[in-house]
N, C-alpha and C. Protein backbone atom coordinates (compact mmCIF):
# COMPACT_ATOMS: atom_id res chain seq x y z
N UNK A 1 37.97 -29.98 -33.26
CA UNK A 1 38.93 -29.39 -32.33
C UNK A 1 40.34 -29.39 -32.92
N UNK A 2 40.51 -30.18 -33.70
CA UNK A 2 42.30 -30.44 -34.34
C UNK A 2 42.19 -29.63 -35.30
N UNK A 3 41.36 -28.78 -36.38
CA UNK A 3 41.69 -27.77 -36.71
C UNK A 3 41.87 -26.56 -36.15
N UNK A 4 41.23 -26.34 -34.96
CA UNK A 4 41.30 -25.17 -34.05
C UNK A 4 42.64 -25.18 -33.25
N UNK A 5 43.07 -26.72 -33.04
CA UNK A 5 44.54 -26.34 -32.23
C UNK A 5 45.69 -26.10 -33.42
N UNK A 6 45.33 -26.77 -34.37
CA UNK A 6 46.22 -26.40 -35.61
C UNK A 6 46.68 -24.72 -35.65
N UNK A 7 45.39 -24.20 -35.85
CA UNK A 7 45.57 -22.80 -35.83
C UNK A 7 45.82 -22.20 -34.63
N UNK A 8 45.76 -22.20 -33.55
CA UNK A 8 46.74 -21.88 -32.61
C UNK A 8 48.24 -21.90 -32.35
N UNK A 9 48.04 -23.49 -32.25
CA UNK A 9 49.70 -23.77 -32.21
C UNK A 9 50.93 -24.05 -33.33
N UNK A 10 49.33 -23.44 -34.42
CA UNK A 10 50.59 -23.65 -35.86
C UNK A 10 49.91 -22.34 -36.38
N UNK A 11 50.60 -21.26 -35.75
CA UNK A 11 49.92 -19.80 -36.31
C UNK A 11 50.78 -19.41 -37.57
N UNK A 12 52.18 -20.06 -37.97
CA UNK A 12 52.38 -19.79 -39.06
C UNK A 12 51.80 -19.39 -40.26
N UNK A 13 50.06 -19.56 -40.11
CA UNK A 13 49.55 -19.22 -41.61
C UNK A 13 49.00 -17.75 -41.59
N UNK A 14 48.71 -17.65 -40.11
CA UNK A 14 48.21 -16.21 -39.85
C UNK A 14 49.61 -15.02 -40.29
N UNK A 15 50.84 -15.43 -39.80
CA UNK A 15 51.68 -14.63 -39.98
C UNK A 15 51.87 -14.74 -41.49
N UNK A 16 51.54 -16.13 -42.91
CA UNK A 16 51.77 -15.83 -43.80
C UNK A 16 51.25 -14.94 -44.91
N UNK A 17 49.70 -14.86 -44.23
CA UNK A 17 48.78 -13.81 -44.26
C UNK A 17 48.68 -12.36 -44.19
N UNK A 18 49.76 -12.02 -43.34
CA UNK A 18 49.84 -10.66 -42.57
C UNK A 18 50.75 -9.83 -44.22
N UNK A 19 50.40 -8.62 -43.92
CA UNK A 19 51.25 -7.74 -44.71
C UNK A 19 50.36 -6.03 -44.35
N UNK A 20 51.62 -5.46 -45.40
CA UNK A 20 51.55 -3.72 -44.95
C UNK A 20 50.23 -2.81 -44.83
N UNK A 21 49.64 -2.07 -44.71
CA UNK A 21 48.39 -1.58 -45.14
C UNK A 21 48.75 -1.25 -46.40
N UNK A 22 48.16 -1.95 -47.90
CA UNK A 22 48.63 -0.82 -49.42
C UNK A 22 49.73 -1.68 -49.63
N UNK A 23 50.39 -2.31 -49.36
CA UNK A 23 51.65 -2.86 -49.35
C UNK A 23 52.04 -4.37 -49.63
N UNK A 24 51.21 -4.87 -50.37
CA UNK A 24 51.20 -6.57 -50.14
C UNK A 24 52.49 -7.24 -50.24
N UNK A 25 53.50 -6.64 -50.79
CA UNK A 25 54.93 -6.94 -51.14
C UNK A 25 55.82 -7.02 -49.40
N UNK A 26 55.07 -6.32 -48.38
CA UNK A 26 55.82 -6.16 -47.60
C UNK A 26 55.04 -6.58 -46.44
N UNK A 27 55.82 -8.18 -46.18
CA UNK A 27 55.44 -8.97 -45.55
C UNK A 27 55.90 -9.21 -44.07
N UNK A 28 56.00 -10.37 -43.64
CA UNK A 28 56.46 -10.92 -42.76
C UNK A 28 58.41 -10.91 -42.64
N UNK A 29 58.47 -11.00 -44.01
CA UNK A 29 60.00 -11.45 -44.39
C UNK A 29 60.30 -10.02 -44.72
N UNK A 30 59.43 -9.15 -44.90
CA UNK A 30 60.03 -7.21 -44.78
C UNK A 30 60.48 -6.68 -43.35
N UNK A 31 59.42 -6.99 -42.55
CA UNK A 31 59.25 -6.99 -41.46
C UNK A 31 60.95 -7.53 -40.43
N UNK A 32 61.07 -9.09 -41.09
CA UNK A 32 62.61 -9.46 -40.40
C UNK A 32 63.10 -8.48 -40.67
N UNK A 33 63.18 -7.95 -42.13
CA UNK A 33 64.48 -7.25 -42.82
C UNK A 33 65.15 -6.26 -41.74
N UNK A 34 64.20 -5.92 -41.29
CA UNK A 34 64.83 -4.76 -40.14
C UNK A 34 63.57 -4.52 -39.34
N UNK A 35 64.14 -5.51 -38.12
CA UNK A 35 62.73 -5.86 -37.12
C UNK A 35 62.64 -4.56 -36.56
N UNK A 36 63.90 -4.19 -36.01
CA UNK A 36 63.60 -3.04 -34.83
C UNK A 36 63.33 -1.83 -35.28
N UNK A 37 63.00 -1.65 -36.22
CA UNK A 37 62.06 0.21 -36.78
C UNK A 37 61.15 -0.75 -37.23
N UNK A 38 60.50 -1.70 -37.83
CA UNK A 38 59.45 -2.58 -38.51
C UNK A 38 58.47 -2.83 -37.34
N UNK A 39 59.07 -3.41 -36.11
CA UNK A 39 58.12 -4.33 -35.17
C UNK A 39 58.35 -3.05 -34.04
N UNK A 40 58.40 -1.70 -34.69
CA UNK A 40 58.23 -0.94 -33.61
C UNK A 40 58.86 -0.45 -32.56
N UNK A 41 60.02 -1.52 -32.48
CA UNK A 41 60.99 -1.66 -31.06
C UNK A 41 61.50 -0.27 -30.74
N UNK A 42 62.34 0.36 -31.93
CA UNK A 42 63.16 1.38 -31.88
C UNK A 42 62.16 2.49 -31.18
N UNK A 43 60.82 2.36 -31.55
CA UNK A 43 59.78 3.42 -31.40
C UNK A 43 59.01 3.61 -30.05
N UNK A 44 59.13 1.95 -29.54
CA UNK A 44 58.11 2.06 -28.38
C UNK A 44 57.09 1.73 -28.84
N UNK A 45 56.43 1.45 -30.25
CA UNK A 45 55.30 1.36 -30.87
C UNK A 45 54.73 -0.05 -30.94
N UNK A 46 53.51 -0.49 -31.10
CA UNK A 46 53.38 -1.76 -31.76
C UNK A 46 53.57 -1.81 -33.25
N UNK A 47 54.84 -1.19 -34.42
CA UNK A 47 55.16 -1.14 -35.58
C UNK A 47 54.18 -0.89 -36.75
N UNK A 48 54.18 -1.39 -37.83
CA UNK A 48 53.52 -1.70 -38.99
C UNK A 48 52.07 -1.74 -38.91
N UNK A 49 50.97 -1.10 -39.26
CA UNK A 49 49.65 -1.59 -39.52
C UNK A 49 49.67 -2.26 -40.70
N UNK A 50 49.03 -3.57 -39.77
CA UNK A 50 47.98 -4.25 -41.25
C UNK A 50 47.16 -3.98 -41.97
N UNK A 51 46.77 -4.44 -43.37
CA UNK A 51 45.73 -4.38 -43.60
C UNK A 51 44.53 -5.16 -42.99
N UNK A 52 44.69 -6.05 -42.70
CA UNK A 52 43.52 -6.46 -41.85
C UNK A 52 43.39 -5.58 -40.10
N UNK A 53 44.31 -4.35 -40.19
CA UNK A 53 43.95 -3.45 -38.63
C UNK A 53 45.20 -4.53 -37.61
N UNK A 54 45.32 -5.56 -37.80
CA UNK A 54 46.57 -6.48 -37.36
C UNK A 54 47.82 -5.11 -37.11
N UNK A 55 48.42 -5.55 -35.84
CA UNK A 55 50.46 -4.97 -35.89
C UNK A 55 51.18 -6.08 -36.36
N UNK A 56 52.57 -5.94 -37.39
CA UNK A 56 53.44 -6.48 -37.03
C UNK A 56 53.84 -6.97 -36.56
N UNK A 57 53.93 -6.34 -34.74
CA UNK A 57 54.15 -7.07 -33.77
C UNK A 57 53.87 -8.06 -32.96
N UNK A 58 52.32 -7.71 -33.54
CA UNK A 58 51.51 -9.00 -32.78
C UNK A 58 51.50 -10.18 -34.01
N UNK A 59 51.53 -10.01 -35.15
CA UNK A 59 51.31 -10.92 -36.38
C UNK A 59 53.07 -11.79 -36.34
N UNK A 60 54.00 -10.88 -36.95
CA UNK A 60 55.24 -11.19 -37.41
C UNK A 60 56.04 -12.28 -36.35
N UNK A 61 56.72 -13.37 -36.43
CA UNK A 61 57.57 -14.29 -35.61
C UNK A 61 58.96 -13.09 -35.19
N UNK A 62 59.38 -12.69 -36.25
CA UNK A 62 60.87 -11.49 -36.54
C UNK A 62 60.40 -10.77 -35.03
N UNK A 63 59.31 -10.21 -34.64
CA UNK A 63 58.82 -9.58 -33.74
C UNK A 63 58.63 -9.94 -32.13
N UNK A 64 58.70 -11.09 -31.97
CA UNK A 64 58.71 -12.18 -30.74
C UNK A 64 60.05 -11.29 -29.91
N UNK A 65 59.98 -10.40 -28.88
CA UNK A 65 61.30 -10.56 -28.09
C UNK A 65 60.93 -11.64 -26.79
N UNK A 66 60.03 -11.84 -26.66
CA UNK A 66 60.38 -12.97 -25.26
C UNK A 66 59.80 -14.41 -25.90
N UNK A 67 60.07 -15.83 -25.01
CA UNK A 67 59.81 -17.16 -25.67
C UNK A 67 58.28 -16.75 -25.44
N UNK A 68 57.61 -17.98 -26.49
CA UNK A 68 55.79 -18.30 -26.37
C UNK A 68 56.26 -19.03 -25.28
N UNK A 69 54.86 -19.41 -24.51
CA UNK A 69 53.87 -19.95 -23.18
C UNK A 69 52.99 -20.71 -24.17
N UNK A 70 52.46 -21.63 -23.36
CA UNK A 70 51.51 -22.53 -23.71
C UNK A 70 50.99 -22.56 -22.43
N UNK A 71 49.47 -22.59 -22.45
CA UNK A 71 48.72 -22.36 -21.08
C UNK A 71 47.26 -23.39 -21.23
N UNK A 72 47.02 -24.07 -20.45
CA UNK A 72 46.17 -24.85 -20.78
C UNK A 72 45.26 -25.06 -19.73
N UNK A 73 44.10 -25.25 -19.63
CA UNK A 73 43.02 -25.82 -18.45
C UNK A 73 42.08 -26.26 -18.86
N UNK A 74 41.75 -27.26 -18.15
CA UNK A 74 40.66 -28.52 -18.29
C UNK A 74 39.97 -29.09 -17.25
N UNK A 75 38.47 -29.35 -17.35
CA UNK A 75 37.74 -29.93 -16.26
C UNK A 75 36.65 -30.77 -16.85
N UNK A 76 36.35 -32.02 -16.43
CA UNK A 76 35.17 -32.65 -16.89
C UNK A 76 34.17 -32.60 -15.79
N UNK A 77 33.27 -31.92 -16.86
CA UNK A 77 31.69 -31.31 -15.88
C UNK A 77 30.34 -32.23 -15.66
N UNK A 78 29.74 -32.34 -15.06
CA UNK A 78 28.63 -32.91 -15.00
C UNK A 78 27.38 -33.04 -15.82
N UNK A 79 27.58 -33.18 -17.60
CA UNK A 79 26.40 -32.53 -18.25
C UNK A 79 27.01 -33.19 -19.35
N UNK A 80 26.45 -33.49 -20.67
CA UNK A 80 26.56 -33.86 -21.83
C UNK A 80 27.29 -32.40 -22.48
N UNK A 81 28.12 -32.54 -23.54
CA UNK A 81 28.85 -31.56 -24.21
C UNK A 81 28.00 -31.07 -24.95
N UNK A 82 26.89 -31.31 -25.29
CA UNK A 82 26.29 -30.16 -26.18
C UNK A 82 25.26 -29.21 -24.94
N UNK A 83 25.20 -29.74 -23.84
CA UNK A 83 24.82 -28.67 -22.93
C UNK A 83 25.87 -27.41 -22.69
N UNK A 84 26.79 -28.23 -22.15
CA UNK A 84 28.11 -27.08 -22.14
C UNK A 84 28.51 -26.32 -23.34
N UNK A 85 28.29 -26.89 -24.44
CA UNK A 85 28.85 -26.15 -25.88
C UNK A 85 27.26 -25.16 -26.16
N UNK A 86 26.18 -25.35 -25.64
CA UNK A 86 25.31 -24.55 -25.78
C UNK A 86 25.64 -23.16 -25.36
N UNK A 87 26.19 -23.15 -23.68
CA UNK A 87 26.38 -21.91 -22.72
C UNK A 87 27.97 -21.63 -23.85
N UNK A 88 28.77 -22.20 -24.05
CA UNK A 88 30.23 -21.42 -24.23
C UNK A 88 30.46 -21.48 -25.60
N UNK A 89 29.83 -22.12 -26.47
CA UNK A 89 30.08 -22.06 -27.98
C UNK A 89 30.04 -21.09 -28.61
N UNK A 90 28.55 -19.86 -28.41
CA UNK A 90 28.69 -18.64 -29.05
C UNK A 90 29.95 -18.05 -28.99
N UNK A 91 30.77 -16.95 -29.92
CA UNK A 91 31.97 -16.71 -29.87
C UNK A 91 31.31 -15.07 -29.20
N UNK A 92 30.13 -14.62 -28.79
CA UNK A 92 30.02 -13.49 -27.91
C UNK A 92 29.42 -14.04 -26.59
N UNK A 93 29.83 -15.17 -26.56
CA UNK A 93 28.64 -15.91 -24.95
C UNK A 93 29.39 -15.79 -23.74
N UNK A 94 31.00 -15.27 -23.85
CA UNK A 94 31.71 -15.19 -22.79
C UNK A 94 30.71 -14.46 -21.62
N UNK A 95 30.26 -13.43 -21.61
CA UNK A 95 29.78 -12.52 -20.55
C UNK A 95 28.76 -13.38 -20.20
N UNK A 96 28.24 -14.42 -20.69
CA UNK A 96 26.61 -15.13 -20.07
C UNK A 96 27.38 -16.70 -19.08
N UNK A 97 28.63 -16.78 -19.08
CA UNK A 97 29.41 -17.37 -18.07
C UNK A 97 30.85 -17.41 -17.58
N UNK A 98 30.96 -16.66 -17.71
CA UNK A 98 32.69 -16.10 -17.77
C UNK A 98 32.64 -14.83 -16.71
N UNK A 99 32.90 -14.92 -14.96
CA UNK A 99 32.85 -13.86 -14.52
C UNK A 99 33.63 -12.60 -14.17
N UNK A 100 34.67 -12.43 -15.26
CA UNK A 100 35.32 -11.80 -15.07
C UNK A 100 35.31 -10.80 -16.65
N UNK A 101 34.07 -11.29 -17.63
CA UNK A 101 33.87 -10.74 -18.69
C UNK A 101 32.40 -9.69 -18.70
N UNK A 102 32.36 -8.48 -18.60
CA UNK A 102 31.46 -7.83 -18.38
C UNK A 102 30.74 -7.86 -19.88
N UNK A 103 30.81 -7.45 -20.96
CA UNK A 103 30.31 -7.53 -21.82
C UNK A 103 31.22 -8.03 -23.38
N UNK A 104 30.51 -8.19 -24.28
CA UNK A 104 31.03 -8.70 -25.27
C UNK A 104 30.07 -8.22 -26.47
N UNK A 105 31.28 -6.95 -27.31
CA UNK A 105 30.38 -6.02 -28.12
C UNK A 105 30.68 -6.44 -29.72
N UNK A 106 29.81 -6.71 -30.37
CA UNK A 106 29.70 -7.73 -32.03
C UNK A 106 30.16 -6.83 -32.95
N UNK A 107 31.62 -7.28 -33.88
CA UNK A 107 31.88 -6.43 -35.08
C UNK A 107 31.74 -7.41 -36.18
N UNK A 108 32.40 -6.74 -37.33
CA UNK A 108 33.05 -7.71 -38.33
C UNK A 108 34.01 -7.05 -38.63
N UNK A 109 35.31 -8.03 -39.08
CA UNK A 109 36.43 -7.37 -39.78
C UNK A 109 36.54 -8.27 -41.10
N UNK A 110 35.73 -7.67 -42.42
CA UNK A 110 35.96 -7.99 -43.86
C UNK A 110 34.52 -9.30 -43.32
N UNK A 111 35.01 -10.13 -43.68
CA UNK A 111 33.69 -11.45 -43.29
C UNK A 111 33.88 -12.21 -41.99
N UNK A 112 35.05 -12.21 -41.05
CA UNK A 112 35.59 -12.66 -39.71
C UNK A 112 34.95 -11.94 -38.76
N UNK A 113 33.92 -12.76 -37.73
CA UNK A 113 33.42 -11.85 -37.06
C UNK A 113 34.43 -11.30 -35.29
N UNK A 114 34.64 -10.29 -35.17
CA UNK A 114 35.06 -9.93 -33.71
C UNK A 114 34.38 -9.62 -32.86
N UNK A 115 34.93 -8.95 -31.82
CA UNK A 115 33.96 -8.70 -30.07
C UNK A 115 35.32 -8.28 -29.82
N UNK A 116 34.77 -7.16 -28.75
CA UNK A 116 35.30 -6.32 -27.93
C UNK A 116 34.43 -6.26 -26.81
N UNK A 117 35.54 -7.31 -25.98
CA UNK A 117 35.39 -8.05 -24.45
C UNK A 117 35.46 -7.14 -23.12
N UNK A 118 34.26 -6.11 -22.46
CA UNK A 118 34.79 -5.75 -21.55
C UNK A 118 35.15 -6.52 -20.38
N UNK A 119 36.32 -5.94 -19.16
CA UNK A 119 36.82 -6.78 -18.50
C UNK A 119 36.57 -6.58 -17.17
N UNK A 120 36.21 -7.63 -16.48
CA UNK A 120 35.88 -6.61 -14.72
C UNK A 120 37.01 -5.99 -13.95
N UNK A 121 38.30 -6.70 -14.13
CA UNK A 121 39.29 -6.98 -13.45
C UNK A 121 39.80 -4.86 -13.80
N UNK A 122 39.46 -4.48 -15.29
CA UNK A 122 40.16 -3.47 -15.87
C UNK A 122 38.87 -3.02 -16.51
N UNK A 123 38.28 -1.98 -15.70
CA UNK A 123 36.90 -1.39 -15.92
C UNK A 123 37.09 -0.32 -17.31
N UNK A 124 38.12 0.03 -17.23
CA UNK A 124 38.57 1.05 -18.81
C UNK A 124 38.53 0.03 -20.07
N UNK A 125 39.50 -1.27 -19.48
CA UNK A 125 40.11 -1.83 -20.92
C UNK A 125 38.56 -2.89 -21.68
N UNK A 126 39.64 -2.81 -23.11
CA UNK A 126 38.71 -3.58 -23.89
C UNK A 126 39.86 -4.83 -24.27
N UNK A 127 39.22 -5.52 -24.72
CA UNK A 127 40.25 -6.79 -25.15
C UNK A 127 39.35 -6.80 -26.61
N UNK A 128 40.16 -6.61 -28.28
CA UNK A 128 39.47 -6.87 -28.92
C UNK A 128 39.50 -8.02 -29.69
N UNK A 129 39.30 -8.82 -30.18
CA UNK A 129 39.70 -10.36 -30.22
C UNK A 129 38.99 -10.33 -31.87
N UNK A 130 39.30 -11.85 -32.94
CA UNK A 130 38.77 -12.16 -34.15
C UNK A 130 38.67 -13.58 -33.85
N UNK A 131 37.56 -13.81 -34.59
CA UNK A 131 37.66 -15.35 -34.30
C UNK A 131 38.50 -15.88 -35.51
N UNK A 132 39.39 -17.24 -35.53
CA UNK A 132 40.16 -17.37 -36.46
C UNK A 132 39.92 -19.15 -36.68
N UNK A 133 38.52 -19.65 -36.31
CA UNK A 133 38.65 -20.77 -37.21
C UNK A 133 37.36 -21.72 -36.27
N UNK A 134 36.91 -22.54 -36.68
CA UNK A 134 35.93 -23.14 -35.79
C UNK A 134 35.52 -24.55 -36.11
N UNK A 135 35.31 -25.47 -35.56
CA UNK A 135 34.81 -26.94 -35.59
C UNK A 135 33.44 -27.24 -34.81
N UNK A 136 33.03 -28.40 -34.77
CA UNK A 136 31.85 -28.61 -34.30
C UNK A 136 31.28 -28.14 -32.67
N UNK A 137 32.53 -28.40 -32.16
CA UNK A 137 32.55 -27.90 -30.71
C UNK A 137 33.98 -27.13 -30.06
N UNK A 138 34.20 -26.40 -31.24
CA UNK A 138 35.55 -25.68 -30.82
C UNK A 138 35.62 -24.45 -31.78
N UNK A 139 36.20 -23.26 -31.05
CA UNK A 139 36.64 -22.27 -32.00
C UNK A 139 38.03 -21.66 -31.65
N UNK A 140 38.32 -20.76 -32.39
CA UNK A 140 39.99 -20.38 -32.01
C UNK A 140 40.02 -18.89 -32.36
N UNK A 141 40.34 -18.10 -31.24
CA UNK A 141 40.48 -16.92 -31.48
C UNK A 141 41.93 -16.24 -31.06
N UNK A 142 42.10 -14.71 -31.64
CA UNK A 142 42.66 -14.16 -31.54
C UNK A 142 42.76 -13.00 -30.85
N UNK A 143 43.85 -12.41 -30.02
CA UNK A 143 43.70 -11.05 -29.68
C UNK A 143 44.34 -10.01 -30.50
N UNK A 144 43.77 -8.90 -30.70
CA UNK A 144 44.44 -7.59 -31.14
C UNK A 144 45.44 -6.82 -30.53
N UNK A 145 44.41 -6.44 -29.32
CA UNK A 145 44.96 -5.60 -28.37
C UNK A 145 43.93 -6.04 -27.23
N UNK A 146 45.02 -5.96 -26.15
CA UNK A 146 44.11 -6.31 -24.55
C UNK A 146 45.08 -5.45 -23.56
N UNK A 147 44.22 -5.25 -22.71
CA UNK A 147 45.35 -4.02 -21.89
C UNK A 147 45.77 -4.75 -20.41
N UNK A 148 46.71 -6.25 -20.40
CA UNK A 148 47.20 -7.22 -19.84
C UNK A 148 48.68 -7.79 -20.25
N UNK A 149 49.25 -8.23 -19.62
CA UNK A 149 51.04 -8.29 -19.86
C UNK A 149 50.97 -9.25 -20.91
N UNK A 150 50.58 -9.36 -22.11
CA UNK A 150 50.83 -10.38 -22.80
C UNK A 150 50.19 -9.87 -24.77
N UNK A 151 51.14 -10.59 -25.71
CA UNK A 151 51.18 -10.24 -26.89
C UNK A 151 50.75 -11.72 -27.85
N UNK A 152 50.85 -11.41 -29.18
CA UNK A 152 51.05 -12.81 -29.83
C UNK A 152 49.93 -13.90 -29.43
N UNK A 153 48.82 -13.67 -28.71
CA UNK A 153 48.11 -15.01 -28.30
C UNK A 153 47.13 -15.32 -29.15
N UNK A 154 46.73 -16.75 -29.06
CA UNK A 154 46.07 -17.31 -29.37
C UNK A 154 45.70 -18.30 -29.11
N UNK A 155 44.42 -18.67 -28.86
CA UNK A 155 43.46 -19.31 -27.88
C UNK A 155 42.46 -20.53 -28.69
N UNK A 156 42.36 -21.44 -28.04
CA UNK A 156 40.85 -22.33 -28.14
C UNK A 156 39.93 -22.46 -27.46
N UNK A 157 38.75 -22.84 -27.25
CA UNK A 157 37.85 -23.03 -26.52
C UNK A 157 37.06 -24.35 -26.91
N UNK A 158 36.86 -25.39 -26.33
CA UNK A 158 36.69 -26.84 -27.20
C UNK A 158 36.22 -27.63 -25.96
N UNK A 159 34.94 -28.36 -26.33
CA UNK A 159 34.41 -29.28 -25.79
C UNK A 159 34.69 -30.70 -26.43
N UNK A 160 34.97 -31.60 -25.70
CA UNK A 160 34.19 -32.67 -26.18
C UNK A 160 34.04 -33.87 -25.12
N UNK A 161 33.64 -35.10 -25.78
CA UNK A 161 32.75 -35.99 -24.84
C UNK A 161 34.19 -36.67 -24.01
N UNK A 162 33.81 -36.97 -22.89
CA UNK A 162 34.59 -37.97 -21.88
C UNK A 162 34.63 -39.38 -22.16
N UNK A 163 35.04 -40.00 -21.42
CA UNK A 163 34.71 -41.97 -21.79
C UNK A 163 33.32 -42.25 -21.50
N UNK A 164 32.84 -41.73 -20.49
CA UNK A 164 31.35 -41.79 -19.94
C UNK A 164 30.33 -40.68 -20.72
N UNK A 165 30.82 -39.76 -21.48
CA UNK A 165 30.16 -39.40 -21.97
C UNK A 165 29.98 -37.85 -21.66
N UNK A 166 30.46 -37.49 -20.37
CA UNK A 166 30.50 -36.04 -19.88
C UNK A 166 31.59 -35.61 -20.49
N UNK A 167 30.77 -33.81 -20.41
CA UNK A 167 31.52 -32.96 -21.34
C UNK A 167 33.00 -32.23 -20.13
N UNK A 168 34.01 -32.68 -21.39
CA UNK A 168 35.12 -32.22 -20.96
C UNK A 168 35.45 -30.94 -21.12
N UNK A 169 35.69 -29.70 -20.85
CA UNK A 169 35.91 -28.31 -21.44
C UNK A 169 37.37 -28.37 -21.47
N UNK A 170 37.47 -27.45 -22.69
CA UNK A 170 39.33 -26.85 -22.85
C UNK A 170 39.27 -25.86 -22.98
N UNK A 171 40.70 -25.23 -22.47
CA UNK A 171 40.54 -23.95 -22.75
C UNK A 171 42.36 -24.20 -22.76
N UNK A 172 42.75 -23.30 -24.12
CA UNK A 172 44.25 -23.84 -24.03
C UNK A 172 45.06 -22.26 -25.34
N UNK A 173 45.82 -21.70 -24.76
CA UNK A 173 46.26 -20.65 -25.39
C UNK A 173 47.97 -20.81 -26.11
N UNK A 174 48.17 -19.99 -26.95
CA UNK A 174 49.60 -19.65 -26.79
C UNK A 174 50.39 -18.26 -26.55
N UNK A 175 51.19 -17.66 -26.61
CA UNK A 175 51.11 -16.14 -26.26
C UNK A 175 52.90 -15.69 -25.68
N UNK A 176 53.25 -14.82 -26.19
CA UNK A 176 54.51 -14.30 -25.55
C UNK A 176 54.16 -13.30 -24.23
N UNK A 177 55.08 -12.90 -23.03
CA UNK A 177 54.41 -12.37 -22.24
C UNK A 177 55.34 -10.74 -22.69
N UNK A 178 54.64 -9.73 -21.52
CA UNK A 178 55.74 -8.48 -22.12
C UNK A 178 55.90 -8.34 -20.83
N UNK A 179 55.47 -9.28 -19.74
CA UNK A 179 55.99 -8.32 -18.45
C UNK A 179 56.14 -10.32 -17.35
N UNK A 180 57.08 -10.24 -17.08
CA UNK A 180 57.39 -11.29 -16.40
C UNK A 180 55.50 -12.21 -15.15
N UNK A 181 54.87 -12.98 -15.36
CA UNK A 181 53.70 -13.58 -14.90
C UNK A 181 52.79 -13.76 -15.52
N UNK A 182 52.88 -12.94 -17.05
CA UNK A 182 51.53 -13.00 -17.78
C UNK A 182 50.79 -13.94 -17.84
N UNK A 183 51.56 -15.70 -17.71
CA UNK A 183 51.36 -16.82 -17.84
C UNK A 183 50.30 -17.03 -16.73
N UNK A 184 50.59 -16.77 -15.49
CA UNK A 184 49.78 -16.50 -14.21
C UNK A 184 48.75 -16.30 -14.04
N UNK A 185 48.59 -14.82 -15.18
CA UNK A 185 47.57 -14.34 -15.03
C UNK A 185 46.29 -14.79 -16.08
N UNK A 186 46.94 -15.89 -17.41
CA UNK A 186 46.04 -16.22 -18.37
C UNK A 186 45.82 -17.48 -17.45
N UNK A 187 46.45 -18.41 -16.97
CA UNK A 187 45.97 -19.16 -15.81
C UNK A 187 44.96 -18.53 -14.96
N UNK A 188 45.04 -18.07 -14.53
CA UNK A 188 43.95 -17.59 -13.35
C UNK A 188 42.90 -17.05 -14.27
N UNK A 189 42.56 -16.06 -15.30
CA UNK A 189 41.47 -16.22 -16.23
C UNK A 189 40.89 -17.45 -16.51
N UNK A 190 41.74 -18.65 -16.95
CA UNK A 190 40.73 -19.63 -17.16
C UNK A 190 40.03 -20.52 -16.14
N UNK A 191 40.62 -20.12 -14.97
CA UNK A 191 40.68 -20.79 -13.73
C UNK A 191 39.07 -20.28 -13.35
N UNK A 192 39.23 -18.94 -13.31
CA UNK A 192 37.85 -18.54 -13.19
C UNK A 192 36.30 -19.00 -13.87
N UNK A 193 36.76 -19.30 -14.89
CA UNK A 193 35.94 -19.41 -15.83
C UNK A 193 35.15 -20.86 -15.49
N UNK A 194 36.52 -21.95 -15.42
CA UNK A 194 36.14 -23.17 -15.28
C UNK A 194 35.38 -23.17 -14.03
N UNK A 195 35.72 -22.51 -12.71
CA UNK A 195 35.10 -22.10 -11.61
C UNK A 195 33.81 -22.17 -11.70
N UNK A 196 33.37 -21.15 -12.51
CA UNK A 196 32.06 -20.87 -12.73
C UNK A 196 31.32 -21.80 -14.01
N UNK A 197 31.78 -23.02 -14.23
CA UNK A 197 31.02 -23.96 -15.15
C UNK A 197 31.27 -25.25 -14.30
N UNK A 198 32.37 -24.94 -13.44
CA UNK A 198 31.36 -26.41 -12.28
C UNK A 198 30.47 -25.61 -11.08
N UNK A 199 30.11 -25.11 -10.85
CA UNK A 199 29.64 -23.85 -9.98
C UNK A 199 27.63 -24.27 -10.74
N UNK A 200 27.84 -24.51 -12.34
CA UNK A 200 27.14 -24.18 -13.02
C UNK A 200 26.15 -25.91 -12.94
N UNK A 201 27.32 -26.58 -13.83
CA UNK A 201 27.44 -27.93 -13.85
C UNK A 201 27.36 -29.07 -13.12
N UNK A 202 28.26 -28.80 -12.05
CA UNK A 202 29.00 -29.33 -11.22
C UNK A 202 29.63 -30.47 -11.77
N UNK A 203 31.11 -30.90 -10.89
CA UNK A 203 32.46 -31.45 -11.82
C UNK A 203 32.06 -32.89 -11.94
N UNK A 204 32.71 -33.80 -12.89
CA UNK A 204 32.12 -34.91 -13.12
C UNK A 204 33.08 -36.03 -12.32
């Protein structure tokens, strides 16, 4: 799990990673050079394509116009953690307990595998996500694009054992918002979720 929050809450390596499509010279630190035609602002755009299909905007710090959120939820369930890490560990298992995730469709980008999350709440949108790192009972992903007030996130999903031995679930993000509640609303996503794993479980 401490490499998975690493990479969340220390996304610095993802942004050191990021650069132009064709362009490897023109980075993160191109990007500052002149944020507002770079990160899109001037345009209305999400800026720069990556080569990894990544924006600027969502990759680059230079690009941040509102503060990060930190969003977190937790419940200890009635069941040993490798029961619970059975149902939520797959990184496409959201839709088999998550009720607000209709489906979850399998890519790859280069050797990183993704999913494109349909959503109940937003019967059009897709949320397309990469997974960006994983431990024994934890993984850490990313969003691309999701059609919800919020940019920049990045997420864990992590079990582990209690004092007694029951499995504790996490679910803990970071993320800039673009429209004043986004925070609200990634709260109430996980809210649901946990809902439906003591629903499942029941709480410990």
């Amino acid at each position: 799990m401490k490499l998975c929050i690493a990479l969340v809450l220390g996304a610095a390596s993802a942004a050191a990673d990021w650069h132009k499509t064709d362009s490897p010279s023109k980075d993160c630190t191109w990007v500052a050079d002149d944020s507002k035609a770079r990160c899109g602002i001037s345009r209305g755009d999400k800026g720069a394509r990556g080569a990894d299909g990544t924006y600027a905007s969502d990759m680059c710090p230079a690009c941040a116009q509102t503060p990060m959120f930190q969003v977190t939820r937790s419940a200890v369930l009635n069941a040993k953690p490798e029961e619970v890490w059975d149902l939520v560990g797959g990184f496409q298992s959201l839709p088999d307990w998550h009720p607000l995730i209709s489906s979850s469709t399998p890519g790859m980008l280069g050797d990183v595998e993704t999913r494109r999350l349909g959503l109940v709440p937003v019967p059009d949108g897709v949320s397309y996500e990469r997974e960006i790192g994983r431990d024994t009972m934890s993984y850490g992903y990313e969003v691309f694009t999701i059609p919800l007030p919020f940019t920049n996130y990045r997420s864990v999903i992590a079990v582990t054992p209690s004092e007694k031995g029951k499995a504790v679930f996490v679910w803990t993000s970071t993320f800039a918002e673009t429209e004043p509640g986004a925070a609200g609303t990634v709260g109430a996503i996980y809210e649901a979720g946990i809902d439906a794993l003591k629903e499942k479980f029941g709480e410990a």
